[in-house]
PDB file of N, CA and C in Angstrom:
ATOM      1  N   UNK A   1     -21.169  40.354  31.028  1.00  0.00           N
ATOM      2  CA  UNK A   1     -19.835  40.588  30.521  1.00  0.00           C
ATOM      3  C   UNK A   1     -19.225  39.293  29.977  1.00  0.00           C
ATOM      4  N   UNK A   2     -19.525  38.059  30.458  1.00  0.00           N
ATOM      5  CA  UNK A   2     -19.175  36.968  30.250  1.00  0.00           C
ATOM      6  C   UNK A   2     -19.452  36.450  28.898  1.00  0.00           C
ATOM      7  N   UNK A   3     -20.725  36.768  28.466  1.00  0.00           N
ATOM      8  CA  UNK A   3     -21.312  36.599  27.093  1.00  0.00           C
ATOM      9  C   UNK A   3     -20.609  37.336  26.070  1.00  0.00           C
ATOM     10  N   UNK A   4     -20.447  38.456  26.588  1.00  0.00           N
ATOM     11  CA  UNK A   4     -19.979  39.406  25.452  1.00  0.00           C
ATOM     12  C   UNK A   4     -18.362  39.125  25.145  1.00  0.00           C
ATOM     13  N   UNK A   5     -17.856  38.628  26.152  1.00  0.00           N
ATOM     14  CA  UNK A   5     -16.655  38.072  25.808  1.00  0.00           C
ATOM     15  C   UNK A   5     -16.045  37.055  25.018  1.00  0.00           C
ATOM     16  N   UNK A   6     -17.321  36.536  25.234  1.00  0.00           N
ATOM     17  CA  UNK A   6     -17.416  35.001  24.673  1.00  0.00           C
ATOM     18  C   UNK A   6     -17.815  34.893  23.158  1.00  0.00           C
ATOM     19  N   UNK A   7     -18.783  35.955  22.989  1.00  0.00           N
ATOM     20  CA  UNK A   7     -19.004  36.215  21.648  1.00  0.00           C
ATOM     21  C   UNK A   7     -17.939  37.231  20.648  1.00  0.00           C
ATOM     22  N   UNK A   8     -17.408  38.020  21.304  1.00  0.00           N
ATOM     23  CA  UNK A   8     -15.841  38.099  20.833  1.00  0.00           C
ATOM     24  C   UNK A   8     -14.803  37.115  20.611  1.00  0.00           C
ATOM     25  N   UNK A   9     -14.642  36.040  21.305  1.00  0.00           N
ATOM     26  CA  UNK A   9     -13.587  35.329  21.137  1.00  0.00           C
ATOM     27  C   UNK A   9     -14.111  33.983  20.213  1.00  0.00           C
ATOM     28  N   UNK A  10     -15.100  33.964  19.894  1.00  0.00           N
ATOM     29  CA  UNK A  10     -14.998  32.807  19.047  1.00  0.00           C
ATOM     30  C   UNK A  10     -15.063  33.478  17.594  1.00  0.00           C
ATOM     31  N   UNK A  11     -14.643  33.251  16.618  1.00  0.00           N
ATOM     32  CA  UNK A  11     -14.653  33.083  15.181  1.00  0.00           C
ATOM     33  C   UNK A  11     -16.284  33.054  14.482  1.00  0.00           C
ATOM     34  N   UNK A  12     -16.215  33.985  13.455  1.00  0.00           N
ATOM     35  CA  UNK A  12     -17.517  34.378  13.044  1.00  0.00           C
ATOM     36  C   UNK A  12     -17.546  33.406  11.813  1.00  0.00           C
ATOM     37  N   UNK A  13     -18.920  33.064  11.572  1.00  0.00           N
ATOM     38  CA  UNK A  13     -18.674  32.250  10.108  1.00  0.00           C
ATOM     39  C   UNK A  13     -17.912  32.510   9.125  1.00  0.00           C
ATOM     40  N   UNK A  14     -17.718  33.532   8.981  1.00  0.00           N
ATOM     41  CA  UNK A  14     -16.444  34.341   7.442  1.00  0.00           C
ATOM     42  C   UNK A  14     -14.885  33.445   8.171  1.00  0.00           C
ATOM     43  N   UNK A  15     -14.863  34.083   9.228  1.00  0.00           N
ATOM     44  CA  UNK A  15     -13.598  33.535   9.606  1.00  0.00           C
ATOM     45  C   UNK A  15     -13.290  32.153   9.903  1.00  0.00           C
ATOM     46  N   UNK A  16     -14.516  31.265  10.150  1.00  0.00           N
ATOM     47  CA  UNK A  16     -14.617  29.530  10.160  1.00  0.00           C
ATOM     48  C   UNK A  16     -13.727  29.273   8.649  1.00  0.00           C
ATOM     49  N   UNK A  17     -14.929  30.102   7.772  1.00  0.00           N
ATOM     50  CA  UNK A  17     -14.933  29.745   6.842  1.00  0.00           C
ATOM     51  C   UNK A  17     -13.093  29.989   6.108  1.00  0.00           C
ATOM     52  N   UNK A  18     -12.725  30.542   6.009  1.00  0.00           N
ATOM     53  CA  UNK A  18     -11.225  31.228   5.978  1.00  0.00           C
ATOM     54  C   UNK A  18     -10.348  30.382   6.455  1.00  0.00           C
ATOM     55  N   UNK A  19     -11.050  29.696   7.280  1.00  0.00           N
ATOM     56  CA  UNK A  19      -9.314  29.348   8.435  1.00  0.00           C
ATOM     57  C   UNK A  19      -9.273  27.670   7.947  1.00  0.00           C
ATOM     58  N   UNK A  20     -11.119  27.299   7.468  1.00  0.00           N
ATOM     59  CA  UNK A  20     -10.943  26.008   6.489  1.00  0.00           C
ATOM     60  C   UNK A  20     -10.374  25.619   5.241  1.00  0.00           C
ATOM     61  N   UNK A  21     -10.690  27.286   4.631  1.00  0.00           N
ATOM     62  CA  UNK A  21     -10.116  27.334   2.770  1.00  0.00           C
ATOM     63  C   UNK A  21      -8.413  27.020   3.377  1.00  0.00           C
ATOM     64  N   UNK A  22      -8.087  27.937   4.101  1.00  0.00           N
ATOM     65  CA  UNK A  22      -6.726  28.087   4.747  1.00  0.00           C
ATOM     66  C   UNK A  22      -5.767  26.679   5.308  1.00  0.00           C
ATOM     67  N   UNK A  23      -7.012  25.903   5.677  1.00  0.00           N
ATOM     68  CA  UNK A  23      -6.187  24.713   6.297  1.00  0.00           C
ATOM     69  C   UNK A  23      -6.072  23.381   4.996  1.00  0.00           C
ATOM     70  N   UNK A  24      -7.319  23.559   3.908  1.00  0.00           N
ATOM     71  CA  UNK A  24      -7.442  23.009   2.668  1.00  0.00           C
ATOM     72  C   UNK A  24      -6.066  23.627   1.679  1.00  0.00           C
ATOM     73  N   UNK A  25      -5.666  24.416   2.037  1.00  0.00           N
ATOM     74  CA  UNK A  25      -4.878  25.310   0.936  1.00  0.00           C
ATOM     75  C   UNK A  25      -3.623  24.555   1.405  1.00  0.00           C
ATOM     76  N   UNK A  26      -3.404  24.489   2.537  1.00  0.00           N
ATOM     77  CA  UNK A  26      -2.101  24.358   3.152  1.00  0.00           C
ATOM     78  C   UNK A  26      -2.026  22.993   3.123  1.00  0.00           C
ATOM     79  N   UNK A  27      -2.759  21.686   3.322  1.00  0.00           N
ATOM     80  CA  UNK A  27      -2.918  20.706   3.154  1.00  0.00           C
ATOM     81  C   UNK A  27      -2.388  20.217   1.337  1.00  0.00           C
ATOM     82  N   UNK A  28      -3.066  20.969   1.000  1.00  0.00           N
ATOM     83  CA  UNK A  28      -2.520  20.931  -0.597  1.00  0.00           C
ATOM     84  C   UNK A  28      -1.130  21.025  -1.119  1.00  0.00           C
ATOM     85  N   UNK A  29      -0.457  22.002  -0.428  1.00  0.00           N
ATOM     86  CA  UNK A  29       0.651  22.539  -0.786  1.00  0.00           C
ATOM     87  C   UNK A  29       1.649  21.153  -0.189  1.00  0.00           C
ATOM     88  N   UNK A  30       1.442  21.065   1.366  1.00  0.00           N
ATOM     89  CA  UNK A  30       1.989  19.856   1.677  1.00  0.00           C
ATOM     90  C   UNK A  30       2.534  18.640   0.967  1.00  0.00           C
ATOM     91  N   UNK A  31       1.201  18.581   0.474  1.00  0.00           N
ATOM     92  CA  UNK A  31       0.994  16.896  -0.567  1.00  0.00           C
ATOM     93  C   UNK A  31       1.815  16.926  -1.448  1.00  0.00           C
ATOM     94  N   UNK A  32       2.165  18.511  -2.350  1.00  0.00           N
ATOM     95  CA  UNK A  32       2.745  18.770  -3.540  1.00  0.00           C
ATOM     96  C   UNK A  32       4.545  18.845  -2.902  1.00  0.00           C
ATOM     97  N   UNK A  33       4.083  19.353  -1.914  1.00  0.00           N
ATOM     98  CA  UNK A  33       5.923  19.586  -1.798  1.00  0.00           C
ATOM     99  C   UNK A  33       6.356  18.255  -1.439  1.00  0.00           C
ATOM    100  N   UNK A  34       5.552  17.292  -0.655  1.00  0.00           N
ATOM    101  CA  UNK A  34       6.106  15.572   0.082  1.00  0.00           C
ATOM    102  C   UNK A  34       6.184  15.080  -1.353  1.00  0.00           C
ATOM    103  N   UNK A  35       5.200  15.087  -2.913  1.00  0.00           N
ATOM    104  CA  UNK A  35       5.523  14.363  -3.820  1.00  0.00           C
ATOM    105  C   UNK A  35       6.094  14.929  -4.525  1.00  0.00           C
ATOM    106  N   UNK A  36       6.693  15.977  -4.615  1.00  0.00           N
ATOM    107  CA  UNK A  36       7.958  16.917  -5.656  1.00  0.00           C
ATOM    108  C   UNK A  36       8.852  16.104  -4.793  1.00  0.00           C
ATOM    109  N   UNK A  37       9.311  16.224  -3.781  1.00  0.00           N
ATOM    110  CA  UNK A  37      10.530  15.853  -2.632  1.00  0.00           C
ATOM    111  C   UNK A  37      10.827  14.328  -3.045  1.00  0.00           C
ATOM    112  N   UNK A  38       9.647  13.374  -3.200  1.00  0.00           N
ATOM    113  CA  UNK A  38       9.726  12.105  -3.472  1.00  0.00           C
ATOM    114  C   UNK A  38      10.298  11.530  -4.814  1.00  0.00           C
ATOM    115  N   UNK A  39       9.657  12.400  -5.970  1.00  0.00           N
ATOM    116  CA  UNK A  39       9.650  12.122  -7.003  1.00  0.00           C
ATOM    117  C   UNK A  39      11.728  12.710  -7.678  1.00  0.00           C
ATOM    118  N   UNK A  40      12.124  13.626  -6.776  1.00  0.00           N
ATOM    119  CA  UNK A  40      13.214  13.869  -6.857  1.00  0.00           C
ATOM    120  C   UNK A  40      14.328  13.132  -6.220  1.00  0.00           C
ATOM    121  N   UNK A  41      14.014  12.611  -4.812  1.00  0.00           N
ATOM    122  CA  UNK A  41      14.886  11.093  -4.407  1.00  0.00           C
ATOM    123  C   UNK A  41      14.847  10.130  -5.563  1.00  0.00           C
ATOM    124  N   UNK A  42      13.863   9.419  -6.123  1.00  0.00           N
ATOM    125  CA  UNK A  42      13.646   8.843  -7.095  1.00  0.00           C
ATOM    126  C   UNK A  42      14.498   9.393  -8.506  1.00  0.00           C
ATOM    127  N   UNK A  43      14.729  10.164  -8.602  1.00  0.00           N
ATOM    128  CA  UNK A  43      15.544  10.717  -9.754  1.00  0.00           C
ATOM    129  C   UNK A  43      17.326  11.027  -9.454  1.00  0.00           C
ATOM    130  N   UNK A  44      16.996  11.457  -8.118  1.00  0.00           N
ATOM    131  CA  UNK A  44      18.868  10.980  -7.692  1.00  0.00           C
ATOM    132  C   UNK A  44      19.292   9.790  -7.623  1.00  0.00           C
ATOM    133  N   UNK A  45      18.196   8.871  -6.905  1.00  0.00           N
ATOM    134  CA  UNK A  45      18.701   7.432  -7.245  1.00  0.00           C
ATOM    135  C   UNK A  45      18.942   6.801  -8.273  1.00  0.00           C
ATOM    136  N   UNK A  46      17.977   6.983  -9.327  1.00  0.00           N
ATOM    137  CA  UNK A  46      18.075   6.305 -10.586  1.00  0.00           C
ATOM    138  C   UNK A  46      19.430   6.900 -11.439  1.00  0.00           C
ATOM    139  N   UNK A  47      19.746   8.475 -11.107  1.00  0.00           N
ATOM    140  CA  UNK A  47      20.990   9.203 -11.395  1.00  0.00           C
ATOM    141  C   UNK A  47      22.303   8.585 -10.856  1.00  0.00           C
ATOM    142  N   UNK A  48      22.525   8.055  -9.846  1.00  0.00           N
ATOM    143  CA  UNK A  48      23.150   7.756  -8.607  1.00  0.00           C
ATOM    144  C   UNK A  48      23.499   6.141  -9.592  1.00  0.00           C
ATOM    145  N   UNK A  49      22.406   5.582  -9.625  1.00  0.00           N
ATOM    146  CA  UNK A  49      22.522   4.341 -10.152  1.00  0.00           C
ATOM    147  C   UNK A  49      22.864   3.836 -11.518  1.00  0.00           C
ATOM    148  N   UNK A  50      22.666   5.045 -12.462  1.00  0.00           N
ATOM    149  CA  UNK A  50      23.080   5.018 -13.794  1.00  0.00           C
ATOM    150  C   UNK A  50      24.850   5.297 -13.928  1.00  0.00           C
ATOM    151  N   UNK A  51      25.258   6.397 -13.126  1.00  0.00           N
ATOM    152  CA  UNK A  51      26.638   6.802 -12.932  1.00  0.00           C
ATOM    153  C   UNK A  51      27.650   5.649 -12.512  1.00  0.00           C
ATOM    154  N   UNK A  52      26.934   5.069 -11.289  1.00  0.00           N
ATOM    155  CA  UNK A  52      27.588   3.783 -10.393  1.00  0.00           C
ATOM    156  C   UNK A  52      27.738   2.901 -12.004  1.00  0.00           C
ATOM    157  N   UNK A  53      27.068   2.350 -12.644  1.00  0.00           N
ATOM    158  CA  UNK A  53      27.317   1.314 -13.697  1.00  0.00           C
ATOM    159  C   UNK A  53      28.398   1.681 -14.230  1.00  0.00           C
ATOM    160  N   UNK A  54      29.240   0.387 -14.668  1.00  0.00           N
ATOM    161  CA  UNK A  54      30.335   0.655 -15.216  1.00  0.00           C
ATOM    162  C   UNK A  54      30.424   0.894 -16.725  1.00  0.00           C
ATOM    163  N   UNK A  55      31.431   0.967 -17.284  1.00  0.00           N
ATOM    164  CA  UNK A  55      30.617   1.106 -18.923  1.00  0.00           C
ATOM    165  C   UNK A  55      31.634  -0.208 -19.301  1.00  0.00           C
ATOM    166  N   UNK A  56      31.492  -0.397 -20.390  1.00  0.00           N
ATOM    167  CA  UNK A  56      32.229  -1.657 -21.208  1.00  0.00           C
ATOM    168  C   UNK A  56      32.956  -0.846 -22.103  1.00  0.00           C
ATOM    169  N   UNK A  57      34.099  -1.197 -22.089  1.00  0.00           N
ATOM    170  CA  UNK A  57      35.329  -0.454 -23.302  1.00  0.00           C
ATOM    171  C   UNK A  57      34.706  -1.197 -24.409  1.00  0.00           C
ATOM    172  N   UNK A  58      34.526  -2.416 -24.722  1.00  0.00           N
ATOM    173  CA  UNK A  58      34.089  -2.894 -25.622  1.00  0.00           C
ATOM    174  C   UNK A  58      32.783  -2.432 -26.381  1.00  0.00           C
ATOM    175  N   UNK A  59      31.769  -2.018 -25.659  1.00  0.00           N
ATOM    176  CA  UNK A  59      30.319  -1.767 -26.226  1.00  0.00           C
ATOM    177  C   UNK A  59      30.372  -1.052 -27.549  1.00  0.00           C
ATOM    178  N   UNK A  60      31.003   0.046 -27.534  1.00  0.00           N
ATOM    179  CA  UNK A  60      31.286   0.902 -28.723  1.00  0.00           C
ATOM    180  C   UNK A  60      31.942  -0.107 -29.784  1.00  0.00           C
ATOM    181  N   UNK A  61      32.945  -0.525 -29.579  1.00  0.00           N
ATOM    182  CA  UNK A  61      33.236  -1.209 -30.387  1.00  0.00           C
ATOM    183  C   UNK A  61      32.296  -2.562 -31.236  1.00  0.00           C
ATOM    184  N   UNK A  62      32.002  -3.238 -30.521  1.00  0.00           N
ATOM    185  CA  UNK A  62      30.806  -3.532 -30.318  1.00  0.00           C
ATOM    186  C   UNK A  62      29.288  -3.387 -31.501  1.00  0.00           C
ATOM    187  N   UNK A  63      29.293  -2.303 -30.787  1.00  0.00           N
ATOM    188  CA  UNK A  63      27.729  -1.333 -31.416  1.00  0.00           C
ATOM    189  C   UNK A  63      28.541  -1.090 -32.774  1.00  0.00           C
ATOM    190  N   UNK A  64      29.422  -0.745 -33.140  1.00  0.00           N
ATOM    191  CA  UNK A  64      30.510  -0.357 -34.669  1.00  0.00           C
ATOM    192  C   UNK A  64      30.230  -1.462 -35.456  1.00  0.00           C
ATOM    193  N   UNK A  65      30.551  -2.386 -34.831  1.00  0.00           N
ATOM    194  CA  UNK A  65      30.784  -3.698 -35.276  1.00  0.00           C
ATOM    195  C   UNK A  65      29.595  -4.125 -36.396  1.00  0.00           C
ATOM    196  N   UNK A  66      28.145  -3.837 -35.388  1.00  0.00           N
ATOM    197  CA  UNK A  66      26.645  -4.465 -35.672  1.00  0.00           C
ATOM    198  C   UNK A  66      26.688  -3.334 -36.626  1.00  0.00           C
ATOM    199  N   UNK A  67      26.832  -2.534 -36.505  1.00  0.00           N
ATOM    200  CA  UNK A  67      26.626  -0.765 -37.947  1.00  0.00           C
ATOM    201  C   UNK A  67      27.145  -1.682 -38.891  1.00  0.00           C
ATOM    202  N   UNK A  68      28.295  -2.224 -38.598  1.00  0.00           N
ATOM    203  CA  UNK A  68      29.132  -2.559 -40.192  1.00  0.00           C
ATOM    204  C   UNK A  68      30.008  -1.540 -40.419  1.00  0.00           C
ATOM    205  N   UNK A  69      30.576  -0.741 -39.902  1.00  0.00           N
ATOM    206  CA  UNK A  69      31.216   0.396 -39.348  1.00  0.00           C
ATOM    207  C   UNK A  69      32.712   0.226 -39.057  1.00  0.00           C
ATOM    208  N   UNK A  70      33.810   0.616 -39.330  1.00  0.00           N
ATOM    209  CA  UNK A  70      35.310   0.301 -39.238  1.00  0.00           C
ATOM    210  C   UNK A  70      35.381   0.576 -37.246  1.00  0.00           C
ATOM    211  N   UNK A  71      35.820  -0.440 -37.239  1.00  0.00           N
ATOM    212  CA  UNK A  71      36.096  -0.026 -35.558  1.00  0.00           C
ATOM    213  C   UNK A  71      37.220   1.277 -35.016  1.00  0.00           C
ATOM    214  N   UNK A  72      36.884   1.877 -34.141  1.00  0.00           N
ATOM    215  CA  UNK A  72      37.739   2.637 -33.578  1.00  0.00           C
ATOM    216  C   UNK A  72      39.554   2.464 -33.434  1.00  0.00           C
TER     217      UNK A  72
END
């Protein structure tokens, strides 16, 4: 009875095989969601950091100037 139990409870090659594609699959997905997640901190910051800059009242005027352009 002991055997037969035993050979019930372990996992048949199909199902080894399954629970590896399964742990490869999920491993994958991981990687993609930690570097989507990363690559989007990286884009709030640089967002974050473009906003924070101040602008120059002058620049426009400025940039007009180099056109050859009547100033504002």
């Amino acid at each position: 009875m002991t055997t037969a139990t035993l050979r019930l409870a372990t996992p048949t090659l199909f199902e080894r095989v399954l629970q590896r594609t399964a742990h490869g699959i999920a491993r994958y997905v991981e990687r993609r969601i930690a570097g989507r997640a990363e690559r989007r901190e990286i884009a709030l910051d640089t967002l974050r950091e473009q906003q924070a800059r101040r602008q120059d009242p002058r620049a426009v005027d400025l940039a007009l100037a180099q056109l050859g352009l009547p100033l504002r």
